[in-house]
C-alpha atoms as a PDB file:
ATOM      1  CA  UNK A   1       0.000   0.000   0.000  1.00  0.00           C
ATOM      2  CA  UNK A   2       1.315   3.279  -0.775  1.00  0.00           C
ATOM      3  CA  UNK A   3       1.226   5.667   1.884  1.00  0.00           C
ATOM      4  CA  UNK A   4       0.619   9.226   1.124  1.00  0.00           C
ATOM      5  CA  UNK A   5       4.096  11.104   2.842  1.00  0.00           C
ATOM      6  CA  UNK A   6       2.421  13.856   4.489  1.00  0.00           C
ATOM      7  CA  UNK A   7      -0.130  11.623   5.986  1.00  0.00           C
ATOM      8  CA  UNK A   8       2.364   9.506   7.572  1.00  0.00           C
ATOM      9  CA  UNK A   9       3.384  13.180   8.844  1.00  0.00           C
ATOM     10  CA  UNK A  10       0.055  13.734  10.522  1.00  0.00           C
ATOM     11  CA  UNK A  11       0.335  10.436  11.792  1.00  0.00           C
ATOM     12  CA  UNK A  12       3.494  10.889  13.077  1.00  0.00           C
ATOM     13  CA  UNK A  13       3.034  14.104  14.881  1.00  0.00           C
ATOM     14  CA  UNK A  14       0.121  12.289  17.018  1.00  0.00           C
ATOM     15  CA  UNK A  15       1.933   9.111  17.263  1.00  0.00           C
ATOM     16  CA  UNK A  16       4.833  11.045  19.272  1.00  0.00           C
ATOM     17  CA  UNK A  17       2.173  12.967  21.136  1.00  0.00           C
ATOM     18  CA  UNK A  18       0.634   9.714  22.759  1.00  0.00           C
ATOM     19  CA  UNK A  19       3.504   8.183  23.676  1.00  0.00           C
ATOM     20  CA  UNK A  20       4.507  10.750  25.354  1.00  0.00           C
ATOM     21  CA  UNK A  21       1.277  10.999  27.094  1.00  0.00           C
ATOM     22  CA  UNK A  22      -0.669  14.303  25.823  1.00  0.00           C
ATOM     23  CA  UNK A  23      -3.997  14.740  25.257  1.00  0.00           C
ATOM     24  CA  UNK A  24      -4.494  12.769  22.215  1.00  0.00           C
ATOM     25  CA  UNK A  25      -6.785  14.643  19.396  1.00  0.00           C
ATOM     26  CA  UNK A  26     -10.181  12.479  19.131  1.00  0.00           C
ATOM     27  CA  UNK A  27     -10.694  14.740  16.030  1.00  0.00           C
ATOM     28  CA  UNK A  28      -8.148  12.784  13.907  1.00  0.00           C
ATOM     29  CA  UNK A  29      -9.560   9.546  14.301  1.00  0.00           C
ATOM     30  CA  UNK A  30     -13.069  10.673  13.402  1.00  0.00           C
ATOM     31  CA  UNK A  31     -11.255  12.699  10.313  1.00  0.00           C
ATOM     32  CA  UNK A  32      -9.484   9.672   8.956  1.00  0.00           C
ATOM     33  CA  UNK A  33     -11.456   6.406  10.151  1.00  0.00           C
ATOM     34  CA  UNK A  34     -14.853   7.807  11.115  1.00  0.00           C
ATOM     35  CA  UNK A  35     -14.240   6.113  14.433  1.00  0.00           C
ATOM     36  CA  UNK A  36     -16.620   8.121  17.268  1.00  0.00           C
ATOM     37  CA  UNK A  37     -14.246   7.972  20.565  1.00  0.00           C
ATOM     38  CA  UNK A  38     -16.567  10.027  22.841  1.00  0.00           C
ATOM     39  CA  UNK A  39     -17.196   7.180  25.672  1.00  0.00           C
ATOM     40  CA  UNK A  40     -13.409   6.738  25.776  1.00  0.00           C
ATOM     41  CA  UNK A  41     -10.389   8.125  27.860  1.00  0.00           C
ATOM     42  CA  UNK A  42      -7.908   9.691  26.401  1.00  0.00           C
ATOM     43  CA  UNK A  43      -4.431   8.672  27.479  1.00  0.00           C
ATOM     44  CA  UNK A  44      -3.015  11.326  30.055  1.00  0.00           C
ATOM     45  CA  UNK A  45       0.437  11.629  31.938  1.00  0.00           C
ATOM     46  CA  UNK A  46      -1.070   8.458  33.860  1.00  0.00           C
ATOM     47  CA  UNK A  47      -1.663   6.437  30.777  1.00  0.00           C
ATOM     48  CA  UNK A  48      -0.343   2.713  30.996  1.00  0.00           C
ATOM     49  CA  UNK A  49       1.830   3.519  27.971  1.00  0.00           C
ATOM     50  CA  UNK A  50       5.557   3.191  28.861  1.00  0.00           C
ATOM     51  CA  UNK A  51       6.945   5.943  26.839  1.00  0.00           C
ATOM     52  CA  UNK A  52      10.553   4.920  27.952  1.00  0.00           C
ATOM     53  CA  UNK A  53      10.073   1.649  25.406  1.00  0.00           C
ATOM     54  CA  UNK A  54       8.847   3.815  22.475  1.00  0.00           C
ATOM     55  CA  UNK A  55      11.733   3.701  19.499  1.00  0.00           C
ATOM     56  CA  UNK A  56      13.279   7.647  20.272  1.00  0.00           C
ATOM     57  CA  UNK A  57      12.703   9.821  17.308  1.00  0.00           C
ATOM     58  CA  UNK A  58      12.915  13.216  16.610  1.00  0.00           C
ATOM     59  CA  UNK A  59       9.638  15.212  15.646  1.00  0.00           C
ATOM     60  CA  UNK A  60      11.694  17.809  14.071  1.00  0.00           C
ATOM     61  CA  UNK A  61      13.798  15.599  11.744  1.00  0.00           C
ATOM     62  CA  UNK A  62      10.848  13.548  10.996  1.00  0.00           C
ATOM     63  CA  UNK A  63       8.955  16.254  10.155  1.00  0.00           C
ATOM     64  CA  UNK A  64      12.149  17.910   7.876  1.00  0.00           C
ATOM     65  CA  UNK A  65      12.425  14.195   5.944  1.00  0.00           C
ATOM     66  CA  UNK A  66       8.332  13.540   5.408  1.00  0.00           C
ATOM     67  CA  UNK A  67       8.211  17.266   4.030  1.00  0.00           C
ATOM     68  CA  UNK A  68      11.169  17.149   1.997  1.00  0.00           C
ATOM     69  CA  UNK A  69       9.546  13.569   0.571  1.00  0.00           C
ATOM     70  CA  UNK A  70       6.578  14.971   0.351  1.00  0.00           C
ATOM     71  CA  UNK A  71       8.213  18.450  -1.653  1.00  0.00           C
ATOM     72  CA  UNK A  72      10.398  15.519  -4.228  1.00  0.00           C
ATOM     73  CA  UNK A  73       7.340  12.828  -4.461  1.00  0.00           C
ATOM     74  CA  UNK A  74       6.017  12.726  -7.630  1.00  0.00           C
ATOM     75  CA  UNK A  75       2.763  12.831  -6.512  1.00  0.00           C
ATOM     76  CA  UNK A  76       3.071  16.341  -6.154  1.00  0.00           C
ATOM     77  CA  UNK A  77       1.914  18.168  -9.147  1.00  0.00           C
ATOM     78  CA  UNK A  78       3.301  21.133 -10.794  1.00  0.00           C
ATOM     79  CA  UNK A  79       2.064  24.249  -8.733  1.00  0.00           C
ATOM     80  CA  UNK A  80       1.325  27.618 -11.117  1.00  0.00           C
ATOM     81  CA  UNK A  81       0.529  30.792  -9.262  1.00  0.00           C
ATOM     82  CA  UNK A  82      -1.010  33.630 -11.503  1.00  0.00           C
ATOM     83  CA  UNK A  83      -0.001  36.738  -9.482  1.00  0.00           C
ATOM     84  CA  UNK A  84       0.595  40.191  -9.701  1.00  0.00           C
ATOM     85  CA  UNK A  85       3.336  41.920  -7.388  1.00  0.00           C
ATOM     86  CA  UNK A  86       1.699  44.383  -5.444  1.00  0.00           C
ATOM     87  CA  UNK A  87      -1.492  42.348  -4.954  1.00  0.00           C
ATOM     88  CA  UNK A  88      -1.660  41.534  -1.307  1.00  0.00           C
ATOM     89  CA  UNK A  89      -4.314  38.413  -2.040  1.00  0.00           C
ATOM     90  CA  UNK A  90      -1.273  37.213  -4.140  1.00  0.00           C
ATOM     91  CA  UNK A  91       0.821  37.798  -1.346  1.00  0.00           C
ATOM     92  CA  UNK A  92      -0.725  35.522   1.085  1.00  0.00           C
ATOM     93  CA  UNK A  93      -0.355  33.032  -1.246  1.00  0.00           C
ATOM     94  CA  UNK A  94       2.711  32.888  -1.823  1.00  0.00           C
ATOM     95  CA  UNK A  95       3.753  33.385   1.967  1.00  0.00           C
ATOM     96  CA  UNK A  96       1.857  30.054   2.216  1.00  0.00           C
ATOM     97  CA  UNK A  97       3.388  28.199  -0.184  1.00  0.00           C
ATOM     98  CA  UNK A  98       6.500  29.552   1.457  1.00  0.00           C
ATOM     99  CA  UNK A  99       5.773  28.285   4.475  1.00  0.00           C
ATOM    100  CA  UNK A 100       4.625  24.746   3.482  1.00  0.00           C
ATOM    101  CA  UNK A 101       8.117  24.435   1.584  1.00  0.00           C
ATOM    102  CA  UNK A 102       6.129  24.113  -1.899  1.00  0.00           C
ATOM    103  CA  UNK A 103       8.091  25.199  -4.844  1.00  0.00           C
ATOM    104  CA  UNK A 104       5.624  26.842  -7.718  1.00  0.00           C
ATOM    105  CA  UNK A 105       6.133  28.714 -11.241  1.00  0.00           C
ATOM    106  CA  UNK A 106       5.638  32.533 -10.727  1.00  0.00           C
ATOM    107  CA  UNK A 107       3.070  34.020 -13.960  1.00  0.00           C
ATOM    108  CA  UNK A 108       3.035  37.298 -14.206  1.00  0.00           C
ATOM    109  CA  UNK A 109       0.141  39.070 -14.548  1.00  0.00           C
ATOM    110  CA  UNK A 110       0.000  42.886 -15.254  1.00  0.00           C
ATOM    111  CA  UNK A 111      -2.485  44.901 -13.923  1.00  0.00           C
ATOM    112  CA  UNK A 112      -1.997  47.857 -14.554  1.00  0.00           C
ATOM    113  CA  UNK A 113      -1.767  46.954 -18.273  1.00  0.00           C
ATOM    114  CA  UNK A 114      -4.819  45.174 -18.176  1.00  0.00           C
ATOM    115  CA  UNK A 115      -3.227  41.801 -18.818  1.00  0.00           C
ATOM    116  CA  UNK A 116      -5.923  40.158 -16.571  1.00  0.00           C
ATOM    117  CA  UNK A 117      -9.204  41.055 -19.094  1.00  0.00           C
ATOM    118  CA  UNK A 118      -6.994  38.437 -21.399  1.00  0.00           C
ATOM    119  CA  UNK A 119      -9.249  35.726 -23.286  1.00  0.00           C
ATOM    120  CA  UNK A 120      -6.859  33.483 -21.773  1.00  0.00           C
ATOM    121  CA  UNK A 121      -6.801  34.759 -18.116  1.00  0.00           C
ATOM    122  CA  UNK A 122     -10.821  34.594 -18.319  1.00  0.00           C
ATOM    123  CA  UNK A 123     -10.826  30.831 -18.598  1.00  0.00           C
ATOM    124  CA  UNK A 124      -9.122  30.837 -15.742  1.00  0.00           C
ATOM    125  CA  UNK A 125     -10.706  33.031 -13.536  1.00  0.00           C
ATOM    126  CA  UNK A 126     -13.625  35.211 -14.870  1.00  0.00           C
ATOM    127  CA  UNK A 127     -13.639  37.520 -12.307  1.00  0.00           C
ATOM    128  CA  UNK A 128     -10.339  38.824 -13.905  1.00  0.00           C
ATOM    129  CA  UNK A 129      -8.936  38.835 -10.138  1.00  0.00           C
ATOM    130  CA  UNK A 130      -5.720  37.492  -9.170  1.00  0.00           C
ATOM    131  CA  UNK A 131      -4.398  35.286  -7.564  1.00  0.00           C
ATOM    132  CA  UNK A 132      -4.791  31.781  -9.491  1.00  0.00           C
ATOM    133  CA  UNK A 133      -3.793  28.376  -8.294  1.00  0.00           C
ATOM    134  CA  UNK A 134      -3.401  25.686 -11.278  1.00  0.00           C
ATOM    135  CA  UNK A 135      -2.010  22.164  -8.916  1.00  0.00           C
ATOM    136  CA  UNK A 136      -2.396  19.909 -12.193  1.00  0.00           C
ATOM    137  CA  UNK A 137      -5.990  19.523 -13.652  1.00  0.00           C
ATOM    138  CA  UNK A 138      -7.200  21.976 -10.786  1.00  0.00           C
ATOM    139  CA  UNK A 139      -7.448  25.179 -11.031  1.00  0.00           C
ATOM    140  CA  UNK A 140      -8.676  27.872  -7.876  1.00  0.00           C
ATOM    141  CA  UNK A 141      -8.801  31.567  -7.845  1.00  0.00           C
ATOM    142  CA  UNK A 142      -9.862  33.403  -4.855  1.00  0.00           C
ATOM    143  CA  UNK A 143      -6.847  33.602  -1.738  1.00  0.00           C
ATOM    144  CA  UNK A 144      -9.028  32.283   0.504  1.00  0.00           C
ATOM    145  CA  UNK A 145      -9.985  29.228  -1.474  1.00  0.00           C
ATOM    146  CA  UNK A 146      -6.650  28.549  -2.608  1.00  0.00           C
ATOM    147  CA  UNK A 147      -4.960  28.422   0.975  1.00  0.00           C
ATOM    148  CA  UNK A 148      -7.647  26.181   2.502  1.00  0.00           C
ATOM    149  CA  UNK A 149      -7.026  24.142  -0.680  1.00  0.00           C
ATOM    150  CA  UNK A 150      -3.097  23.684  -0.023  1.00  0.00           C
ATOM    151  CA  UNK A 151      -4.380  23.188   3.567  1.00  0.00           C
ATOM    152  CA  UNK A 152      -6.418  19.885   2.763  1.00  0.00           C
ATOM    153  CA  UNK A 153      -3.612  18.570   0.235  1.00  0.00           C
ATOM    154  CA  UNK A 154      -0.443  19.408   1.257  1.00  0.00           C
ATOM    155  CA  UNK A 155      -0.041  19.015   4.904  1.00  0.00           C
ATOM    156  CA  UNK A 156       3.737  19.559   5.632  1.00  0.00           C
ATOM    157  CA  UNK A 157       3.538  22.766   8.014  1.00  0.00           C
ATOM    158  CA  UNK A 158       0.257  23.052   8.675  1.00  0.00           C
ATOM    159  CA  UNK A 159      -1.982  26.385   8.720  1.00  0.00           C
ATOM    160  CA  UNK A 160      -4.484  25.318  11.038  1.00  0.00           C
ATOM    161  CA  UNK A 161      -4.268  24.219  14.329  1.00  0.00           C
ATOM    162  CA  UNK A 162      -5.971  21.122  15.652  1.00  0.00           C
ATOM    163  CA  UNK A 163      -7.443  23.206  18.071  1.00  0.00           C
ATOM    164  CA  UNK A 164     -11.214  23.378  17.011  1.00  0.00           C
ATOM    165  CA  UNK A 165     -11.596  26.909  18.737  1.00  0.00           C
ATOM    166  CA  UNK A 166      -7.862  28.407  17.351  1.00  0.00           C
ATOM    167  CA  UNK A 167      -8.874  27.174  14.035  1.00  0.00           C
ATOM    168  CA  UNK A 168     -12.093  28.947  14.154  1.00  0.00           C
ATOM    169  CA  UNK A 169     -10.314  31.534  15.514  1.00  0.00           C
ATOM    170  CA  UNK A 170      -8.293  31.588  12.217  1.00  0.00           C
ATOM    171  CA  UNK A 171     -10.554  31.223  10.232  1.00  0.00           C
ATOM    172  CA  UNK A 172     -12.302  33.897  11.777  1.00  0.00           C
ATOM    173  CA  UNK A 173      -9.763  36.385  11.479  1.00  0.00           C
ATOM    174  CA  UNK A 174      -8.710  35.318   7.782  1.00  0.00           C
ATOM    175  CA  UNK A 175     -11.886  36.226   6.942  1.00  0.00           C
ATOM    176  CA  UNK A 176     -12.081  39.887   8.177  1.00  0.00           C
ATOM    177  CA  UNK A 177      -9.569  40.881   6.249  1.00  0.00           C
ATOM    178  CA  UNK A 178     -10.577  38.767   3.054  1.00  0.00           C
ATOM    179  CA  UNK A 179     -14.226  40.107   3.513  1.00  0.00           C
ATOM    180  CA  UNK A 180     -14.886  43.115   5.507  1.00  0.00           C
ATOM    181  CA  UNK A 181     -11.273  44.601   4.559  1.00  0.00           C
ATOM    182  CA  UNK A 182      -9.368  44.036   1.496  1.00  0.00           C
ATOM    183  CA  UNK A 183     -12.207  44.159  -1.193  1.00  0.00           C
ATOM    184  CA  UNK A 184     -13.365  47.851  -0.305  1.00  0.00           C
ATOM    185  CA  UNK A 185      -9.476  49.104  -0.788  1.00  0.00           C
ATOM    186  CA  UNK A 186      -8.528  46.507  -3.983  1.00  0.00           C
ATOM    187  CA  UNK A 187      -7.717  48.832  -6.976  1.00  0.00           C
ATOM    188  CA  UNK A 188     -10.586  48.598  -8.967  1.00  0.00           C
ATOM    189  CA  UNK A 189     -12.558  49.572  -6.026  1.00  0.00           C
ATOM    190  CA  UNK A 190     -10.704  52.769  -5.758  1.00  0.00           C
ATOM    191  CA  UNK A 191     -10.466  53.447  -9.250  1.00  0.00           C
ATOM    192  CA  UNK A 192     -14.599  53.315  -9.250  1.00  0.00           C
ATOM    193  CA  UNK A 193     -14.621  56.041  -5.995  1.00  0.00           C
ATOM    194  CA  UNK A 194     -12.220  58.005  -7.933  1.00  0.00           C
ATOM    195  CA  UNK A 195     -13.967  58.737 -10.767  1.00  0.00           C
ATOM    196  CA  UNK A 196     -17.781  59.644  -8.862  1.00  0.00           C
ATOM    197  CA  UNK A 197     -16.208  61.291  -5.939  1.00  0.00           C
ATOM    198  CA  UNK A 198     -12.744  62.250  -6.497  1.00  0.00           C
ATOM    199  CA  UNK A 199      -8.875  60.769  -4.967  1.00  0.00           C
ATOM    200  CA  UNK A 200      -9.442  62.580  -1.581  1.00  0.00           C
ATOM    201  CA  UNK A 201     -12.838  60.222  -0.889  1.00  0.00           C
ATOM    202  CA  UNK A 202     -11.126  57.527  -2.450  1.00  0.00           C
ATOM    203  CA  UNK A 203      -8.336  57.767   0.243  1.00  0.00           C
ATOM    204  CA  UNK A 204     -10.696  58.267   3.310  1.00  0.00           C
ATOM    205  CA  UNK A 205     -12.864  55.495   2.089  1.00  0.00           C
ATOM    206  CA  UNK A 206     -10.148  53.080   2.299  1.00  0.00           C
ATOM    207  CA  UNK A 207      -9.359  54.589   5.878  1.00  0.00           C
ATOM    208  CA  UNK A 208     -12.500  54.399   7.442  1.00  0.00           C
ATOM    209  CA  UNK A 209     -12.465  50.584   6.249  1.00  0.00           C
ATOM    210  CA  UNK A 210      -8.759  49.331   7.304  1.00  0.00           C
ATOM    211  CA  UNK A 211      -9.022  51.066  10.767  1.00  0.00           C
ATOM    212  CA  UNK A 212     -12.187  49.428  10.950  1.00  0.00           C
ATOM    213  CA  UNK A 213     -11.288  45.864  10.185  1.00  0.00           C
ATOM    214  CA  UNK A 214      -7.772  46.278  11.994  1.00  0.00           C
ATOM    215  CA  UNK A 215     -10.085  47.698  15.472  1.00  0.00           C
ATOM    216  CA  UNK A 216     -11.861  44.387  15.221  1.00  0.00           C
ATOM    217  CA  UNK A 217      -8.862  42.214  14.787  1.00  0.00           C
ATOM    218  CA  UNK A 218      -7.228  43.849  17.582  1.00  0.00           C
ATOM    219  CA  UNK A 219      -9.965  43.089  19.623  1.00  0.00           C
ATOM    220  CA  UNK A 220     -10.578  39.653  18.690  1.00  0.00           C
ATOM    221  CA  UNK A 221      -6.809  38.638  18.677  1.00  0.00           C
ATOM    222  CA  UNK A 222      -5.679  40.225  22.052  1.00  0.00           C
ATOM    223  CA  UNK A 223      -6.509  36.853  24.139  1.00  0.00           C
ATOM    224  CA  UNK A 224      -5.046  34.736  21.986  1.00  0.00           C
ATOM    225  CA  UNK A 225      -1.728  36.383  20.162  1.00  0.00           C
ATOM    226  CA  UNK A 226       1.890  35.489  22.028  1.00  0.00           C
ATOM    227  CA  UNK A 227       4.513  36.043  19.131  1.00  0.00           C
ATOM    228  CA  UNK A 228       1.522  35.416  16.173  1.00  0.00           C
ATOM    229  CA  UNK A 229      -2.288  35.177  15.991  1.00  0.00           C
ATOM    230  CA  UNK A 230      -2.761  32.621  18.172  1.00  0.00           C
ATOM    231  CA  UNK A 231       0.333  31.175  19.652  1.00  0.00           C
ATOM    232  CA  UNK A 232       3.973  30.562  19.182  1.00  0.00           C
ATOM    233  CA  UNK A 233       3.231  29.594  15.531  1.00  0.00           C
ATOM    234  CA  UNK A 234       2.450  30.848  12.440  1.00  0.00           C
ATOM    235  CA  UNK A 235      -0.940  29.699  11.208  1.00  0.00           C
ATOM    236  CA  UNK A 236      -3.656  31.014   8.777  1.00  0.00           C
ATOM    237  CA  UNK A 237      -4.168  34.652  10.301  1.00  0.00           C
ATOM    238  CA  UNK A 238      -0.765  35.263   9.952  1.00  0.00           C
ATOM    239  CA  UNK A 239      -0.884  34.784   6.790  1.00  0.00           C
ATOM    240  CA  UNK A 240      -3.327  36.738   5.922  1.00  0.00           C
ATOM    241  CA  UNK A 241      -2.875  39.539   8.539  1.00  0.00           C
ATOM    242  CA  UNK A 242       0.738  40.393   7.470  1.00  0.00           C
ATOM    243  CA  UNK A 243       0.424  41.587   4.291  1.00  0.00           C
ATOM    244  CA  UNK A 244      -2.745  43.465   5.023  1.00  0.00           C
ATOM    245  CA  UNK A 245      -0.828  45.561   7.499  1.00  0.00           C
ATOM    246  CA  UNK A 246       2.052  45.965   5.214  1.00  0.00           C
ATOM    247  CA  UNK A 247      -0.667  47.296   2.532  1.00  0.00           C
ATOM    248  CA  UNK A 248      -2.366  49.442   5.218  1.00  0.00           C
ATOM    249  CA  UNK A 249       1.314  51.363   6.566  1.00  0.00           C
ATOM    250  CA  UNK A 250       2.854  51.724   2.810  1.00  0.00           C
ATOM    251  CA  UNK A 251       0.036  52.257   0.815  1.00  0.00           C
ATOM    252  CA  UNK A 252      -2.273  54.179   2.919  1.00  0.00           C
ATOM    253  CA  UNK A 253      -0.533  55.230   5.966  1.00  0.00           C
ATOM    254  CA  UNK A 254      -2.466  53.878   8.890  1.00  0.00           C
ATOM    255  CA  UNK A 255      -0.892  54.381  12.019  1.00  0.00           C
ATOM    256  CA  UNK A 256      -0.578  51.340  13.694  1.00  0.00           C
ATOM    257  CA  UNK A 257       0.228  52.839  17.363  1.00  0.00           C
ATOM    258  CA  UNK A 258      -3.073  52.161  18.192  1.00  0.00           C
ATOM    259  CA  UNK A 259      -3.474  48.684  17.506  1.00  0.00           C
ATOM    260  CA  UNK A 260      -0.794  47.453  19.554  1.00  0.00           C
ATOM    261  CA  UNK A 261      -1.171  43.523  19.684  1.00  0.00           C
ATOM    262  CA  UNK A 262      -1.035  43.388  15.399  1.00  0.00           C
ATOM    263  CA  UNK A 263       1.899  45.140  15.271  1.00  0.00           C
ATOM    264  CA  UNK A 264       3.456  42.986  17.679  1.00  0.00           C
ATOM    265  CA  UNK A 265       2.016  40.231  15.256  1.00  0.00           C
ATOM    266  CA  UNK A 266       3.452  41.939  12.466  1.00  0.00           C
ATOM    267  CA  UNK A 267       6.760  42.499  13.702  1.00  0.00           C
ATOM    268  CA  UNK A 268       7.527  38.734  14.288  1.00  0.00           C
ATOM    269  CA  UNK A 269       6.138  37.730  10.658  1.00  0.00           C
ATOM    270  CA  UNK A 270       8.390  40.068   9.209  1.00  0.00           C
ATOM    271  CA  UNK A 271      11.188  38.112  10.253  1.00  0.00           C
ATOM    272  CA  UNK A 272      10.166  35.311   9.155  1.00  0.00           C
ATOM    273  CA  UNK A 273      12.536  34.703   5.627  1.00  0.00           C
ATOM    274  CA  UNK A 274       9.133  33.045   4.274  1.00  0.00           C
ATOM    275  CA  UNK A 275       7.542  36.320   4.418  1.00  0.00           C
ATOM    276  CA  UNK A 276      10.431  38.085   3.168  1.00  0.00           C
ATOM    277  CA  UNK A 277      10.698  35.688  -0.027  1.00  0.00           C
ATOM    278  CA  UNK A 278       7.108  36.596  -0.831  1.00  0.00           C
ATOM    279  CA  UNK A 279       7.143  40.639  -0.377  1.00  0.00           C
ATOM    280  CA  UNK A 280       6.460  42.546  -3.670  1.00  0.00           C
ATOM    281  CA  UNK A 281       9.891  43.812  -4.263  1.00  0.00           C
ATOM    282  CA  UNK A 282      11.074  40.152  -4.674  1.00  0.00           C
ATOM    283  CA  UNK A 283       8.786  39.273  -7.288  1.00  0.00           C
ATOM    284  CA  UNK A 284       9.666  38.747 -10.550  1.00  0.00           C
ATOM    285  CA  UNK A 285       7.327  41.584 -11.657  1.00  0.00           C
ATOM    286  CA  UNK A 286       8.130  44.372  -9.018  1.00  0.00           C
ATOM    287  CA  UNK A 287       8.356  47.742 -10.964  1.00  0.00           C
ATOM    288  CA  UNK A 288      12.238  49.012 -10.698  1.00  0.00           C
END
């Protein structure tokens, strides 16, 4: 039987967990095997399990060798990203893909030349939007959709957490700034305001909308964030958090004084060298 690398992962990572006698996730049975665990005890620090006769092995170089099979298996299909340089949906994408170690072909595509009204670019997303995932015979536009998509099939360094309520609490905040924020600044947006009320609207439209999404986030985030979002990791607000703020400081000048607990989320992302990798200026397309 041929065992799907980053499965073996997942498996992995929970093996080590119960032997060494943490709360083991019920959730991951019920995901893979349907089996319903809720009249049974999970093992605890008093389990019977002698951890001291487990084979020693290290989570972090198992992890580092089932990604790095899972990166060179060929059952990992060529990975095309569609993506324009200054888009910040594009952005989070490739910040994921960064982070999950998944090596893709950068396309180009201009908007400000209008490259994205393209017969060709239509088929792929009619919307005209960027960014666009093509993983073999799939194809996915929309950020959103495409990082919950890499989340389900690549699962080297996940986004998630197995945490129902810090997933939610992901998702949650992913969402804010996909729904409530980013669409009511994107360019097209502006370009619309621009025209019926003139560039000084345009610019306190956007405003009003960014302070307003980043008040919320602040707010929501504050229990929760140590060095990211929701922990000591990087997971799926992160992601899609950073590159909002970076958007929000350069292109519209928010002052981020006031929303202390982001910047302090921001600050630790842009160390990161996956985040650094995926910032406009080293795109391919970034204007000299």
């Amino acid at each position: 039987m041929k065992i799907n690398p980053p499965i073996f992962l997942q498996i992995n990572r929970y093996y080590l967990k119960l032997v060494k006698g943490d709360n083991f996730p019920r959730y991951f049975f019920q995901r893979w095997f349907g089996a319903d665990f809720s009249h049974t005890e999970t093992p605890t620090t008093k389990s019977n399990i002698d951890a001291s006769s487990a084979v020693p092995i290290s989570s972090s170089s198992m992890e580092s060798s089932y990604s790095q099979m899972a990166a060179d298996s060929t059952w990992v299909s060529k990975i095309i990203l569609y993506s324009f340089w200054q888009s910040s949906c594009s952005w989070r994408v490739r910040f994921a893909l960064n982070l999950k170690g998944l090596a893709y072909e950068y396309r180009a595509v201009n908007i400000d030349k209008g490259e994205q009204f393209t017969s060709e670019f239509e088929k792929l997303n009619p919307l005209h939007y960027v960014p666009v995932l093509v993983d073999g015979d799939v194809v996915i536009s929309d950020s959103y959709a495409i990082l919950l998509y890499l989340e389900e099939k690549y699962y080297q360094r996940p986004l998630l957490p197995v945490e129902p309520q810090l997933r939610a609490l992901n998702l949650q905040a992913a969402s804010i700034v996909s729904s409530s924020m980013q669409p009511l600044h994107m360019l097209s947006v502006l370009r619309y305001m621009e025209e019926r009320v003139g560039p000084e609207e345009k610019q306190s439209w956007a405003k009003f909308h960014i302070q307003k999404g980043f008040s919320a986030l602040e707010k929501l985030l504050t229990g929760s964030a140590e060095k990211y979002a929701t922990g000591k990791e990087v997971y799926m607000a992160d992601v899609f958090l950073a590159p909002q703020i970076a958007v929000a400081t350069k292109r519209f000048n928010i002052d981020m004084s006031q929303f202390p607990t982001l910047t302090r989320i921001y600050d630790s992302c842009k160390a990161l060298p996956e985040f650094q990798a995926s910032s406009p200026e080293r795109q391919p397309d970034a204007a000299l």
